[in-house]
PDB file of N, CA and C in Angstrom:
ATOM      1  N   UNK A   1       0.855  -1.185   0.000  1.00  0.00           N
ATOM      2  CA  UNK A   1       0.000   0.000   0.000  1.00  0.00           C
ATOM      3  C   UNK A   1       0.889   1.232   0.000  1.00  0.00           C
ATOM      4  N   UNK A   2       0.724   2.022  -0.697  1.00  0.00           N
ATOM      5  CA  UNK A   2       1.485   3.232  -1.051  1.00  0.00           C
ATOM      6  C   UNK A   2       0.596   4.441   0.075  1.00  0.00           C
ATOM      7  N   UNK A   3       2.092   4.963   0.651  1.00  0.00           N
ATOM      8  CA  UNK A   3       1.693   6.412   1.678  1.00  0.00           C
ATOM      9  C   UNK A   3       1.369   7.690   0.661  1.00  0.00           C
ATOM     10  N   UNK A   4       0.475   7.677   0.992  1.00  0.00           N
ATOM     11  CA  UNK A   4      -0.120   9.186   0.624  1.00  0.00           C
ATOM     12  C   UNK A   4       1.020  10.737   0.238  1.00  0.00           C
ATOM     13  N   UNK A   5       1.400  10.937  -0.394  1.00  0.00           N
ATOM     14  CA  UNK A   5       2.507  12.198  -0.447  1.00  0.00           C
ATOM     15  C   UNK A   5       1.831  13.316   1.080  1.00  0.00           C
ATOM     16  N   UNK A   6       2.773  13.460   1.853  1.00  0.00           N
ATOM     17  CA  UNK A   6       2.297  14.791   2.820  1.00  0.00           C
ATOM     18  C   UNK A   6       2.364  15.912   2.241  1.00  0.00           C
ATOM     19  N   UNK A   7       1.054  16.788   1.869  1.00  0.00           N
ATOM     20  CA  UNK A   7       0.839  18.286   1.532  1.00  0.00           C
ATOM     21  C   UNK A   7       1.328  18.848   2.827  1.00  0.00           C
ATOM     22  N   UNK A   8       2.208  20.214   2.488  1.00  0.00           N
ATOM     23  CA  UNK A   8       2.247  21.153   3.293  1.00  0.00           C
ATOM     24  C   UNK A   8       2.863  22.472   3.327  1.00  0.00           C
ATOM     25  N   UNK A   9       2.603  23.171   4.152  1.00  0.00           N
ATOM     26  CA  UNK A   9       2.903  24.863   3.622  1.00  0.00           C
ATOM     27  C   UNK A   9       3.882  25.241   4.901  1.00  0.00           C
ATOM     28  N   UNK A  10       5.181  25.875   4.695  1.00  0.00           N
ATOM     29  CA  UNK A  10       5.930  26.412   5.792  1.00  0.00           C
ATOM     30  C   UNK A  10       6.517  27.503   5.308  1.00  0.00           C
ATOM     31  N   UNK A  11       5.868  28.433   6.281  1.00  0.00           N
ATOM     32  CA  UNK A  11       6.573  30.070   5.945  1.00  0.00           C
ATOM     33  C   UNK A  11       7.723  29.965   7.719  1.00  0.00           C
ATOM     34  N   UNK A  12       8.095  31.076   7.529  1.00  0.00           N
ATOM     35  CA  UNK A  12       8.976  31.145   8.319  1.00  0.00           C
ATOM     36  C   UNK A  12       7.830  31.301  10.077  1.00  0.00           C
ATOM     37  N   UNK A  13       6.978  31.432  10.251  1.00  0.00           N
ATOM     38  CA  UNK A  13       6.324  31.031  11.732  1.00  0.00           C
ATOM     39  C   UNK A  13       5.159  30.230  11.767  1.00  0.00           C
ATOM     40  N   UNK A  14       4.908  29.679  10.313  1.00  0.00           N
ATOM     41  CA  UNK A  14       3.820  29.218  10.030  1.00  0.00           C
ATOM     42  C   UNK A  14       3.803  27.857   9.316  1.00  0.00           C
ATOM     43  N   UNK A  15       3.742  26.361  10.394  1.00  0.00           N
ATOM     44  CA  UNK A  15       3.783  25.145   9.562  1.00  0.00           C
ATOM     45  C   UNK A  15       2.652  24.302   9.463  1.00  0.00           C
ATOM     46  N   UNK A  16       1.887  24.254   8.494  1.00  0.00           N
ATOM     47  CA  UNK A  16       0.727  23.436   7.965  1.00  0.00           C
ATOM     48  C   UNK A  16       1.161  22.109   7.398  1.00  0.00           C
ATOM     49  N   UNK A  17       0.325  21.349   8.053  1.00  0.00           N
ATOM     50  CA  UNK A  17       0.790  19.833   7.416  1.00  0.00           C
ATOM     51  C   UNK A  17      -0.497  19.026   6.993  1.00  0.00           C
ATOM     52  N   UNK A  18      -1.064  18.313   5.900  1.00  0.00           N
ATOM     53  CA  UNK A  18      -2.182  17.664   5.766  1.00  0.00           C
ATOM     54  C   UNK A  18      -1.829  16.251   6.570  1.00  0.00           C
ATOM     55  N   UNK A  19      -1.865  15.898   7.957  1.00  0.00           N
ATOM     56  CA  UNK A  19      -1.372  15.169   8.409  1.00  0.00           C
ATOM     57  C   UNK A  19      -1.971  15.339   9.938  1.00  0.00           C
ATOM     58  N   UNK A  20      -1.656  14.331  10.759  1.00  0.00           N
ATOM     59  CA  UNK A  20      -1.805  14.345  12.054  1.00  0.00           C
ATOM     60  C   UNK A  20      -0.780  13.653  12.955  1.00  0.00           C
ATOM     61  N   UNK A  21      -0.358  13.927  14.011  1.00  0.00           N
ATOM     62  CA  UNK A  21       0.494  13.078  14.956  1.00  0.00           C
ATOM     63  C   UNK A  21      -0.161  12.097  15.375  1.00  0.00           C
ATOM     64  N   UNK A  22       0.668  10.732  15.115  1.00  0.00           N
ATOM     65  CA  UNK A  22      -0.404   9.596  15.630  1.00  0.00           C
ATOM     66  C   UNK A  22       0.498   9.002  17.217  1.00  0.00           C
ATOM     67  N   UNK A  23       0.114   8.109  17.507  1.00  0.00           N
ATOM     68  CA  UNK A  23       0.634   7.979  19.170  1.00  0.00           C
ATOM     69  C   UNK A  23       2.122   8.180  19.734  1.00  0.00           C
ATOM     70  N   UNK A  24       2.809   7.242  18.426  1.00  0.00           N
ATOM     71  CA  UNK A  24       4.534   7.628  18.254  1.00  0.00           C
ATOM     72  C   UNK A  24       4.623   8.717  18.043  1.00  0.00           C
ATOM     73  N   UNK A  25       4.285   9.853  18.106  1.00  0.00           N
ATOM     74  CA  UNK A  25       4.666  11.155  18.287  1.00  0.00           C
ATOM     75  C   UNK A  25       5.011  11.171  16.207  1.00  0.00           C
ATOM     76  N   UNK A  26       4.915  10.800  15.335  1.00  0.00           N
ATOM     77  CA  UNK A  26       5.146  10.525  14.188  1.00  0.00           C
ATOM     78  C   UNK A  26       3.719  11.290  12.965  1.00  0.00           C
ATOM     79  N   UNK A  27       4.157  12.139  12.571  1.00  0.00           N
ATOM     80  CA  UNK A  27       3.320  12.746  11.246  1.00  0.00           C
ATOM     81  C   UNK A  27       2.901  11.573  10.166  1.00  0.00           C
ATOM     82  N   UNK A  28       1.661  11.831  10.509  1.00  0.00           N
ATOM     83  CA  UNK A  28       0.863  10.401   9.585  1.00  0.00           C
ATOM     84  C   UNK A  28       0.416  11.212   8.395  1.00  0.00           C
ATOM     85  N   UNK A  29       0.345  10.971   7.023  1.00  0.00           N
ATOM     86  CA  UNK A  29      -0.290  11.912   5.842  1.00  0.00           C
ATOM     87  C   UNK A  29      -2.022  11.213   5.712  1.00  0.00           C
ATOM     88  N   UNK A  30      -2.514  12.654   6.109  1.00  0.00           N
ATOM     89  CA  UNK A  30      -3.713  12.813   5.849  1.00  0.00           C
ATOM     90  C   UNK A  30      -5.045  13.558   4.683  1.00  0.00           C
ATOM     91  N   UNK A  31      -5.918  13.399   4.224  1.00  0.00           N
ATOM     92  CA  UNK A  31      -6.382  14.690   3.279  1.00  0.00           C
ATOM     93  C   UNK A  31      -7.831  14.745   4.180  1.00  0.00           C
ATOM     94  N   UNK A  32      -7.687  14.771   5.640  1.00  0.00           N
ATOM     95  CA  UNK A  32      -8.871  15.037   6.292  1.00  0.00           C
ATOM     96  C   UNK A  32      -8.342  15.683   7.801  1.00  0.00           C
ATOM     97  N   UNK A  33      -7.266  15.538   7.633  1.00  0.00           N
ATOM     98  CA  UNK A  33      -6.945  16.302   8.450  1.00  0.00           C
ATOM     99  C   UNK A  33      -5.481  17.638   8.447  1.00  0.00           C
ATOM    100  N   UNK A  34      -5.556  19.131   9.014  1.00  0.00           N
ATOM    101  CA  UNK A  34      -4.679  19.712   9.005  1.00  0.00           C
ATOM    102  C   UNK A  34      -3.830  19.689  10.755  1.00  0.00           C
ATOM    103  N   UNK A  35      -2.523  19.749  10.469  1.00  0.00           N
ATOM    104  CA  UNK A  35      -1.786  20.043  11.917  1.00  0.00           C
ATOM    105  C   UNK A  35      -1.449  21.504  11.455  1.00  0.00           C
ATOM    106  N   UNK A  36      -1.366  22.500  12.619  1.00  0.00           N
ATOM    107  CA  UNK A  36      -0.599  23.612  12.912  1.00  0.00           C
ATOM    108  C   UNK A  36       0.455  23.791  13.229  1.00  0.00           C
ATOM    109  N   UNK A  37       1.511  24.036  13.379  1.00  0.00           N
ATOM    110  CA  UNK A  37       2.502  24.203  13.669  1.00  0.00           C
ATOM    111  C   UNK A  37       2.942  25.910  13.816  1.00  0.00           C
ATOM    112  N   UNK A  38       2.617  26.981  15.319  1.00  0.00           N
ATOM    113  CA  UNK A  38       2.544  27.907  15.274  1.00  0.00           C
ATOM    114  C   UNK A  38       4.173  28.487  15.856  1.00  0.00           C
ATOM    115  N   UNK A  39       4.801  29.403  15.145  1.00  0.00           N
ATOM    116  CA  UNK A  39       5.921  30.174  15.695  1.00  0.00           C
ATOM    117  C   UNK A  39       7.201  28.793  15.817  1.00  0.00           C
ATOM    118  N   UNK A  40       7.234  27.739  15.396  1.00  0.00           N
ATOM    119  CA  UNK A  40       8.094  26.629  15.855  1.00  0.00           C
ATOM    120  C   UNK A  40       9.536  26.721  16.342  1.00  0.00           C
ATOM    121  N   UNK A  41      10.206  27.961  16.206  1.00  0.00           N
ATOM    122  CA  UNK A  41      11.665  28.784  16.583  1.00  0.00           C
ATOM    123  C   UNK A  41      11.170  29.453  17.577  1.00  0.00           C
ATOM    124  N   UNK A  42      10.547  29.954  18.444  1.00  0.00           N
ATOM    125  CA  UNK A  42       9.732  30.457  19.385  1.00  0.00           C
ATOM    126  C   UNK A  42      10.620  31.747  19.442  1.00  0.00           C
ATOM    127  N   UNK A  43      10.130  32.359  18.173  1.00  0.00           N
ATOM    128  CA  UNK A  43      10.339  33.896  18.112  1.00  0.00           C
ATOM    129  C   UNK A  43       9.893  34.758  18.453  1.00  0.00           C
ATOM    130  N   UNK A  44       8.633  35.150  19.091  1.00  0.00           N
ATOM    131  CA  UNK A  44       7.644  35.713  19.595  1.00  0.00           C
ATOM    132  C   UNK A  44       7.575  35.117  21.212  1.00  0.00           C
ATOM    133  N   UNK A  45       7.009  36.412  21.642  1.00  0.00           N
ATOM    134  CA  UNK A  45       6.112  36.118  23.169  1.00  0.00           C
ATOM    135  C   UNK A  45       4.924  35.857  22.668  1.00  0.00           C
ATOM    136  N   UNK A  46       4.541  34.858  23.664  1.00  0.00           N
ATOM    137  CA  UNK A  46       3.108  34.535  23.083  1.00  0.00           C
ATOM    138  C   UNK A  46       1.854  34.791  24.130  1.00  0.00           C
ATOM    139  N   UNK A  47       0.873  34.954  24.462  1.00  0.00           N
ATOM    140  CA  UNK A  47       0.098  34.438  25.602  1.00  0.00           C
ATOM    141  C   UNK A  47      -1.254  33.522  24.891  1.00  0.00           C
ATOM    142  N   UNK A  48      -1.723  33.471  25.687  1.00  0.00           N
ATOM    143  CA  UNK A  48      -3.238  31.814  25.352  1.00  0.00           C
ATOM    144  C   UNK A  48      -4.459  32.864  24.251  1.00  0.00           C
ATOM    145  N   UNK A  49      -4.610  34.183  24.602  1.00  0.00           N
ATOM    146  CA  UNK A  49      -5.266  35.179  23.616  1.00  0.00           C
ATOM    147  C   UNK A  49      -4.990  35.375  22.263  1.00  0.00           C
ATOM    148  N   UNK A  50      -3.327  35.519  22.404  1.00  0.00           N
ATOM    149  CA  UNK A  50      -2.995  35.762  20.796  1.00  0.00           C
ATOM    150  C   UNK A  50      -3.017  34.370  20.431  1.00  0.00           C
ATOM    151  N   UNK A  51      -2.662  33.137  20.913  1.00  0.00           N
ATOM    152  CA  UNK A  51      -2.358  31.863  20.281  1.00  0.00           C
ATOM    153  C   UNK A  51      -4.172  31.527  19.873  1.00  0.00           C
ATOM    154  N   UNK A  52      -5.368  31.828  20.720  1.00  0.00           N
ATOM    155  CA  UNK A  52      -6.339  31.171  20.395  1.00  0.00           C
ATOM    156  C   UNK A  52      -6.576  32.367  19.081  1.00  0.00           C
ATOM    157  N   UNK A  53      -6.491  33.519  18.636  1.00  0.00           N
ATOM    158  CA  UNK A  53      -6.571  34.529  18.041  1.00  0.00           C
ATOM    159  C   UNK A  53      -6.101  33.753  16.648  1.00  0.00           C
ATOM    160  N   UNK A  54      -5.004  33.117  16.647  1.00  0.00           N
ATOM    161  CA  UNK A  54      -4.138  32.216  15.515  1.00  0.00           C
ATOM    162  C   UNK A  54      -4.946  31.178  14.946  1.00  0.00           C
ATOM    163  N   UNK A  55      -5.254  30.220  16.090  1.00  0.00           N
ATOM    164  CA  UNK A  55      -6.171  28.923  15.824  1.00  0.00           C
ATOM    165  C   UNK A  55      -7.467  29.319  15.699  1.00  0.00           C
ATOM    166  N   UNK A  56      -8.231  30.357  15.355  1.00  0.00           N
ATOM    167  CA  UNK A  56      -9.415  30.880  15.043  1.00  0.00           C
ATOM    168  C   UNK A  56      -9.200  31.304  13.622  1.00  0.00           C
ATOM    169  N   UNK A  57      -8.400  32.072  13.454  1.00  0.00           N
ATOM    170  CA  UNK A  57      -8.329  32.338  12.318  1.00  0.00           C
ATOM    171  C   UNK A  57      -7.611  31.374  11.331  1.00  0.00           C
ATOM    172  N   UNK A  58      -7.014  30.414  11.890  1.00  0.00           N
ATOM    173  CA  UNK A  58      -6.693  29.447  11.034  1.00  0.00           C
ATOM    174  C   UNK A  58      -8.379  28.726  10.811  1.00  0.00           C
ATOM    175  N   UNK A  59      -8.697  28.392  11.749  1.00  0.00           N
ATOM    176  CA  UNK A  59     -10.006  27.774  11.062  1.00  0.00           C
ATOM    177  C   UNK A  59     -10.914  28.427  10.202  1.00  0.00           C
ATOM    178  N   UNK A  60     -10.812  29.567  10.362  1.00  0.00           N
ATOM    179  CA  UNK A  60     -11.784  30.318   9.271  1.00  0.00           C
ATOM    180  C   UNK A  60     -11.211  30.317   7.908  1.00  0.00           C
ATOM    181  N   UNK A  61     -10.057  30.392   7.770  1.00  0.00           N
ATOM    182  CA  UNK A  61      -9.671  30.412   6.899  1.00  0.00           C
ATOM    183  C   UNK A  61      -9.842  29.029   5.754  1.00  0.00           C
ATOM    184  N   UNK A  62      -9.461  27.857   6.738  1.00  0.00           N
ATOM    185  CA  UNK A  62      -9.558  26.180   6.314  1.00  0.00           C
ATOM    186  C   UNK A  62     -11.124  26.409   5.930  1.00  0.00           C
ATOM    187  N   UNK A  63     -12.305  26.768   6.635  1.00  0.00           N
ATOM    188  CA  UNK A  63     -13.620  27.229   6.685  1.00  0.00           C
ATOM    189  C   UNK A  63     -13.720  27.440   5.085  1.00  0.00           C
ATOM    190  N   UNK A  64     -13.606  28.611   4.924  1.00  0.00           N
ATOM    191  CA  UNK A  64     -12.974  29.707   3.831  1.00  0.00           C
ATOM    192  C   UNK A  64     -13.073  28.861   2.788  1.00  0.00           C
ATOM    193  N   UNK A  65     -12.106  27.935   2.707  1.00  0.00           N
ATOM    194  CA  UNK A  65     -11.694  27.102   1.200  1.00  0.00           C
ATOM    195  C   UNK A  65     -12.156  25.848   1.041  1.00  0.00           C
ATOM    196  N   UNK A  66     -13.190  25.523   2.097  1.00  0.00           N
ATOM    197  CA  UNK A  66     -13.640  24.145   2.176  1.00  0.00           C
ATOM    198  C   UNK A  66     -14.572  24.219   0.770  1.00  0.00           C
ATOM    199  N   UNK A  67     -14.582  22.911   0.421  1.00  0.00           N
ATOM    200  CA  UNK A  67     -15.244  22.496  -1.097  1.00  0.00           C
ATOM    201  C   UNK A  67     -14.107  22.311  -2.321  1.00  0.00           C
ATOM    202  N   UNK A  68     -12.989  23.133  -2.139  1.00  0.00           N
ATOM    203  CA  UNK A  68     -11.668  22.924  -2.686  1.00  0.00           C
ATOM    204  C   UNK A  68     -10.964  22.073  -2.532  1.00  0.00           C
ATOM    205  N   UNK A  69     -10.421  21.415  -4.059  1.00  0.00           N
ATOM    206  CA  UNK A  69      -8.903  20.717  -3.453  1.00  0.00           C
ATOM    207  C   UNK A  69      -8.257  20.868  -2.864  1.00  0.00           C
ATOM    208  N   UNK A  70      -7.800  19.807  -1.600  1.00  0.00           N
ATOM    209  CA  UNK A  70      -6.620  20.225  -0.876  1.00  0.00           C
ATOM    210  C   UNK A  70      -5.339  19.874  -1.642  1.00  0.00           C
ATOM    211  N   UNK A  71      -4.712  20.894  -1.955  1.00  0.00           N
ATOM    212  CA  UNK A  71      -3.597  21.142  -2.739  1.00  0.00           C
ATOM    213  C   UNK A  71      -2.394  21.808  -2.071  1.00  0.00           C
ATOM    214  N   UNK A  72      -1.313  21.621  -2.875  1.00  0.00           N
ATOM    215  CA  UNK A  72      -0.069  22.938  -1.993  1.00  0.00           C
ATOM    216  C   UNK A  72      -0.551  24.384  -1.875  1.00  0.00           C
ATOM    217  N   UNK A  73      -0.817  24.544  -3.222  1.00  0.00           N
ATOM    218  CA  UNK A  73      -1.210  25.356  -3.536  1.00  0.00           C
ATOM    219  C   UNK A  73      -1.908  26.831  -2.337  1.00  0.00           C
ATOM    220  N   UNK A  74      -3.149  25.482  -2.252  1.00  0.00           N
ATOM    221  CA  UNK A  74      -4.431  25.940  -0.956  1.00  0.00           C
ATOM    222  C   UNK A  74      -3.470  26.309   0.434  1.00  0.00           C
ATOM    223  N   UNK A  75      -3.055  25.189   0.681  1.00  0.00           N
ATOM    224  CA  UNK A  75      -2.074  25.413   1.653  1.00  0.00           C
ATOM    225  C   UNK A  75      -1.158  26.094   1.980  1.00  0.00           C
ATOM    226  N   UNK A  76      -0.838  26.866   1.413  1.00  0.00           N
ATOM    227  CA  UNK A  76       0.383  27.769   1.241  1.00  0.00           C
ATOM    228  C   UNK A  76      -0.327  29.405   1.017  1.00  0.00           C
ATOM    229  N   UNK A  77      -1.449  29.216   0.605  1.00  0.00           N
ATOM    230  CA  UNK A  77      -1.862  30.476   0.711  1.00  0.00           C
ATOM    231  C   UNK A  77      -2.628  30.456   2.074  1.00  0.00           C
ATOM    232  N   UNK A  78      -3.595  29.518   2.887  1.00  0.00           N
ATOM    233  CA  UNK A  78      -3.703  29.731   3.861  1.00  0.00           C
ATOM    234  C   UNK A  78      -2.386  30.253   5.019  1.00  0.00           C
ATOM    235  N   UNK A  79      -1.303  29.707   4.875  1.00  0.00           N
ATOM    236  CA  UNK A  79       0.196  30.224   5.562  1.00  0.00           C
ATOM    237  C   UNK A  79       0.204  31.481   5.515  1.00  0.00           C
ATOM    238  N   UNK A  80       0.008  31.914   4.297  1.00  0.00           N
ATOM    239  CA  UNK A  80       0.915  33.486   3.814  1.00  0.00           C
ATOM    240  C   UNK A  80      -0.412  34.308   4.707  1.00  0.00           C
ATOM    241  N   UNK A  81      -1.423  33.726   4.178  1.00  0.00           N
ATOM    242  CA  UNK A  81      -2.819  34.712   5.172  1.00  0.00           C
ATOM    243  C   UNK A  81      -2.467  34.680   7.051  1.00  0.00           C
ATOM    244  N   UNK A  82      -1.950  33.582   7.050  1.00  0.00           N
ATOM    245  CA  UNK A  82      -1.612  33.470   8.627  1.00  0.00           C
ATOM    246  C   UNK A  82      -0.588  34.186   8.920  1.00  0.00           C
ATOM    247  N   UNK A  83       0.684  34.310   7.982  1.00  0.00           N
ATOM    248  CA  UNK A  83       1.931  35.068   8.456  1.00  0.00           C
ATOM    249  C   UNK A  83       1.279  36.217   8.459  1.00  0.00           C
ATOM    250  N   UNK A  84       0.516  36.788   7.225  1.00  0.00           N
ATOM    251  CA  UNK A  84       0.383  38.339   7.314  1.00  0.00           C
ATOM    252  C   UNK A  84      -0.241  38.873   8.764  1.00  0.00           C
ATOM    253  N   UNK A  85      -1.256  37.948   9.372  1.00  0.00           N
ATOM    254  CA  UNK A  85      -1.800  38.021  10.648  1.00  0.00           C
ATOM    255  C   UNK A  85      -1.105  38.219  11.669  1.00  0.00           C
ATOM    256  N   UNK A  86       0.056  37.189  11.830  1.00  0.00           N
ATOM    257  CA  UNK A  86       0.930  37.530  12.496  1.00  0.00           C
ATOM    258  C   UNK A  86       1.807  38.790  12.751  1.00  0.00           C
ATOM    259  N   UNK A  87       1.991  39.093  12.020  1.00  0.00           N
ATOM    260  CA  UNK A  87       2.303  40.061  11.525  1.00  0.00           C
ATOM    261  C   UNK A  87       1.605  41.930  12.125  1.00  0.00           C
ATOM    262  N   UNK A  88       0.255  41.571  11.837  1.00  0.00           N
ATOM    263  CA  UNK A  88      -1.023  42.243  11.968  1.00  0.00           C
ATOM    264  C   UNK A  88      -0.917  42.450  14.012  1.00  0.00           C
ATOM    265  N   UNK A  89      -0.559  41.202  14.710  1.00  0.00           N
ATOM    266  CA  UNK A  89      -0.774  40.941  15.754  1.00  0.00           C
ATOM    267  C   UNK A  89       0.506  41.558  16.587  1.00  0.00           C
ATOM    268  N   UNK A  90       1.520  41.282  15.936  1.00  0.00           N
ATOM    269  CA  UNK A  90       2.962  41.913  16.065  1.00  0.00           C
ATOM    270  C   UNK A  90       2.701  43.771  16.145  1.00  0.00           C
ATOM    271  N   UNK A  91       2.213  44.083  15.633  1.00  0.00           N
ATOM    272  CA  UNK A  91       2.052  45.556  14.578  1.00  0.00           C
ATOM    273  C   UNK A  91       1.393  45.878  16.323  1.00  0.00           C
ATOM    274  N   UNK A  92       0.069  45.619  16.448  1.00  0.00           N
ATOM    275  CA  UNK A  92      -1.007  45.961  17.428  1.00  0.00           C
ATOM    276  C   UNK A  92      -0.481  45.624  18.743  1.00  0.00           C
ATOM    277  N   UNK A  93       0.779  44.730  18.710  1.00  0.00           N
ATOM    278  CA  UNK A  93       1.056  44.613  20.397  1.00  0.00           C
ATOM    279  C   UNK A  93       0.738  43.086  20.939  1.00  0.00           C
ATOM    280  N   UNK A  94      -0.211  42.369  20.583  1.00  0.00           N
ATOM    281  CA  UNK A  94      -0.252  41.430  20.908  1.00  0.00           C
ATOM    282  C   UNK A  94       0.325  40.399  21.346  1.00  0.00           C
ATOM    283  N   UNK A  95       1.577  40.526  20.104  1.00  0.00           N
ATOM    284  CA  UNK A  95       2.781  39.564  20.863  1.00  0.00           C
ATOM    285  C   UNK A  95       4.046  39.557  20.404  1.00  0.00           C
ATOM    286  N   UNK A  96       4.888  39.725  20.932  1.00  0.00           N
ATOM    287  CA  UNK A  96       6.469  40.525  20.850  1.00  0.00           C
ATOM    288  C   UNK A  96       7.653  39.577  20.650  1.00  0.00           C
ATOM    289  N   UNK A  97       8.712  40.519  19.863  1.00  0.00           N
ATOM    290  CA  UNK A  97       9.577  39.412  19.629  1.00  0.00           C
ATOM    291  C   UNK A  97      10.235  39.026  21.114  1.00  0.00           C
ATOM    292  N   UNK A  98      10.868  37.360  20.792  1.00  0.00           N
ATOM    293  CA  UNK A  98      11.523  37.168  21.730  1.00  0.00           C
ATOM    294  C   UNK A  98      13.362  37.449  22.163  1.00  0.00           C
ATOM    295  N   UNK A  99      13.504  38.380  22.433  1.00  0.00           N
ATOM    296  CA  UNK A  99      14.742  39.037  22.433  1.00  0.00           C
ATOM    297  C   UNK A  99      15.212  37.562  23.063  1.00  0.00           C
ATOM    298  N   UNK A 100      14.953  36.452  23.489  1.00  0.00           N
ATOM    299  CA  UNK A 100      15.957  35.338  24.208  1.00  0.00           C
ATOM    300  C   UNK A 100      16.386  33.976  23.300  1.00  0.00           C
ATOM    301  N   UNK A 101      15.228  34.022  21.632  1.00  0.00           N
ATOM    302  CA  UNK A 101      15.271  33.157  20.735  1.00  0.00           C
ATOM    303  C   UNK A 101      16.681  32.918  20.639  1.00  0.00           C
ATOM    304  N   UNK A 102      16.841  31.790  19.949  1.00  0.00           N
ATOM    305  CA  UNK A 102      18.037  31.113  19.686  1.00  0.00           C
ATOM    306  C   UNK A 102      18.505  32.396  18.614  1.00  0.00           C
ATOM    307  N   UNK A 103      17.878  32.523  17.708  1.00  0.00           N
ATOM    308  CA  UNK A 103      18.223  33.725  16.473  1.00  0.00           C
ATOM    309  C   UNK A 103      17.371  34.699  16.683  1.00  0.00           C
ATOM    310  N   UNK A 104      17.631  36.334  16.562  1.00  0.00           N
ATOM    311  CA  UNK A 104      17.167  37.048  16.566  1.00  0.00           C
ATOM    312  C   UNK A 104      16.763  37.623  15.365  1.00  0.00           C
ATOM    313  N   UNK A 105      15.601  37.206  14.872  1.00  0.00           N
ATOM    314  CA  UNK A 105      15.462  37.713  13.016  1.00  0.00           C
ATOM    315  C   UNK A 105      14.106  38.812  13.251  1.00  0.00           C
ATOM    316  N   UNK A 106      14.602  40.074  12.882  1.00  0.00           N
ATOM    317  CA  UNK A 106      13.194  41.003  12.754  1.00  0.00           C
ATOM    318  C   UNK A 106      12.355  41.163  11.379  1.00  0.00           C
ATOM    319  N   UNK A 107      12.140  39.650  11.185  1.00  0.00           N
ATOM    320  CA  UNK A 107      11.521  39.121   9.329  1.00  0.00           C
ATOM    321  C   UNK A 107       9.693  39.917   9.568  1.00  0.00           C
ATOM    322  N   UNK A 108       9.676  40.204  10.407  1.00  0.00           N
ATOM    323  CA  UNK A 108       8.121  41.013  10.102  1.00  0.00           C
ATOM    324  C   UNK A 108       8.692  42.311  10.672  1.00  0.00           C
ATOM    325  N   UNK A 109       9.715  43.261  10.901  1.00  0.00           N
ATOM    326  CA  UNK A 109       9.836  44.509  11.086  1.00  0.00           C
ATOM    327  C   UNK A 109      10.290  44.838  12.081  1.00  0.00           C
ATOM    328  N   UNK A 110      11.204  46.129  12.110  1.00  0.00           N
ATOM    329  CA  UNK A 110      11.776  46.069  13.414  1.00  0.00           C
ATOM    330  C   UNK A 110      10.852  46.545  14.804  1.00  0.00           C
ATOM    331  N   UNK A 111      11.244  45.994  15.816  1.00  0.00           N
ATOM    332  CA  UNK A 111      10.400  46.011  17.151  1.00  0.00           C
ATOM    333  C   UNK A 111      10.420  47.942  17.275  1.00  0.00           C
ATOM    334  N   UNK A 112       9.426  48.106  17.936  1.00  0.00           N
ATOM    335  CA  UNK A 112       9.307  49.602  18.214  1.00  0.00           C
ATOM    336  C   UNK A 112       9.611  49.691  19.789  1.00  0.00           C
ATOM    337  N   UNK A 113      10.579  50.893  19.812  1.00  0.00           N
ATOM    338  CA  UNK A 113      10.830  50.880  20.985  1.00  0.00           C
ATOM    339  C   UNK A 113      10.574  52.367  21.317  1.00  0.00           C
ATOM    340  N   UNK A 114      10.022  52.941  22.760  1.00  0.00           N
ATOM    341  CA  UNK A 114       9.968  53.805  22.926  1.00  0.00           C
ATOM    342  C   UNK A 114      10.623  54.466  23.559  1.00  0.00           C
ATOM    343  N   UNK A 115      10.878  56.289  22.871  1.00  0.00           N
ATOM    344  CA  UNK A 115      11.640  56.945  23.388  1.00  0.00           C
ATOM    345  C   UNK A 115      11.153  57.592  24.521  1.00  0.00           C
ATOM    346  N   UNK A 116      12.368  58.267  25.371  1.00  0.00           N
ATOM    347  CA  UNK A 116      11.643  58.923  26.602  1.00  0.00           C
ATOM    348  C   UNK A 116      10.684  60.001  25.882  1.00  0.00           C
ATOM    349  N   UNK A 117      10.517  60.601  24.779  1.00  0.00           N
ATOM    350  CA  UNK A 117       9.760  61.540  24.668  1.00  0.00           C
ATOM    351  C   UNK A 117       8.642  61.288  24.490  1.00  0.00           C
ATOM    352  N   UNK A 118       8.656  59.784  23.968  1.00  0.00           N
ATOM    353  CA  UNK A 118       7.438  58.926  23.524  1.00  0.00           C
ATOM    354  C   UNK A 118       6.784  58.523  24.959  1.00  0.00           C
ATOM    355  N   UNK A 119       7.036  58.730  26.258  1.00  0.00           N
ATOM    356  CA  UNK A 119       6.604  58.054  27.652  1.00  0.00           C
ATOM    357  C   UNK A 119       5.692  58.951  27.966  1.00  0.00           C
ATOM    358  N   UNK A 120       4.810  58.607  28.478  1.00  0.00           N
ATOM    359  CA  UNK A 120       3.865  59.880  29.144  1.00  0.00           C
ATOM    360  C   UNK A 120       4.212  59.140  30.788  1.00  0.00           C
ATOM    361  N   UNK A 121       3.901  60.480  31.517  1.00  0.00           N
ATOM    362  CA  UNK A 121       4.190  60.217  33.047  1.00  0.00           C
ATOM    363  C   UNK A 121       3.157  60.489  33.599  1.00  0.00           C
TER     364      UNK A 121
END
């Protein structure tokens, strides 16, 4: 019996897999099911708001394209819609880089920092 090819989309904080973890901790290829894979370099601060904020809008999105082939294609544009979010969430405060990551990459923009003139007292 031949394994299924695994579809999947990886931007730099964003890994989609048509697949699921089965008990061995092991990526099984699926076309009924998606895994997430959010921030996996844990570049960002995160808290349980912005992460459920992620997994909401990932489902709307999967929502979104249901009736479609699941393709790379599909998959990869759901990613890029998720990075830009991220992104979106970064921008508004939600959740910050992690100055302690193994690598420090400012791939969505540099962090804003405020000046004393910028402080109100």
């Amino acid at each position: 019996m031949d394994n299924p090819m695994l579809l999947k989309s990886t931007t730099r904080h964003i890994r989609i897999f048509a697949g699921e973890i089965d008990r061995d901790g092991e990526l099984v290829p699926s076309n009924q099911v998606l895994t997430l894979d959010v921030d996996p370099d844990n570049e960002f601060n995160w808290n349980e708001d912005a992460l459920h904020l992620v997994y909401r809008k990932f489902d709307e999105l999967v929502e979104a394209s249901s009736g479609t082939d699941l393709t790379d294609y599909n998959l990869r544009r759901i990613g890029s819609d998720l990075e830009h979010y991220l992104r979106s969430l970064l921008q508004k405060g939600s959740i910050s880089y992690n100055l302690s990551a193994r690598v420090t990459n400012y791939s969505m923009g540099l962090p804003h920092v405020q000046t004393d003139d910028e402080q109100s007292f």
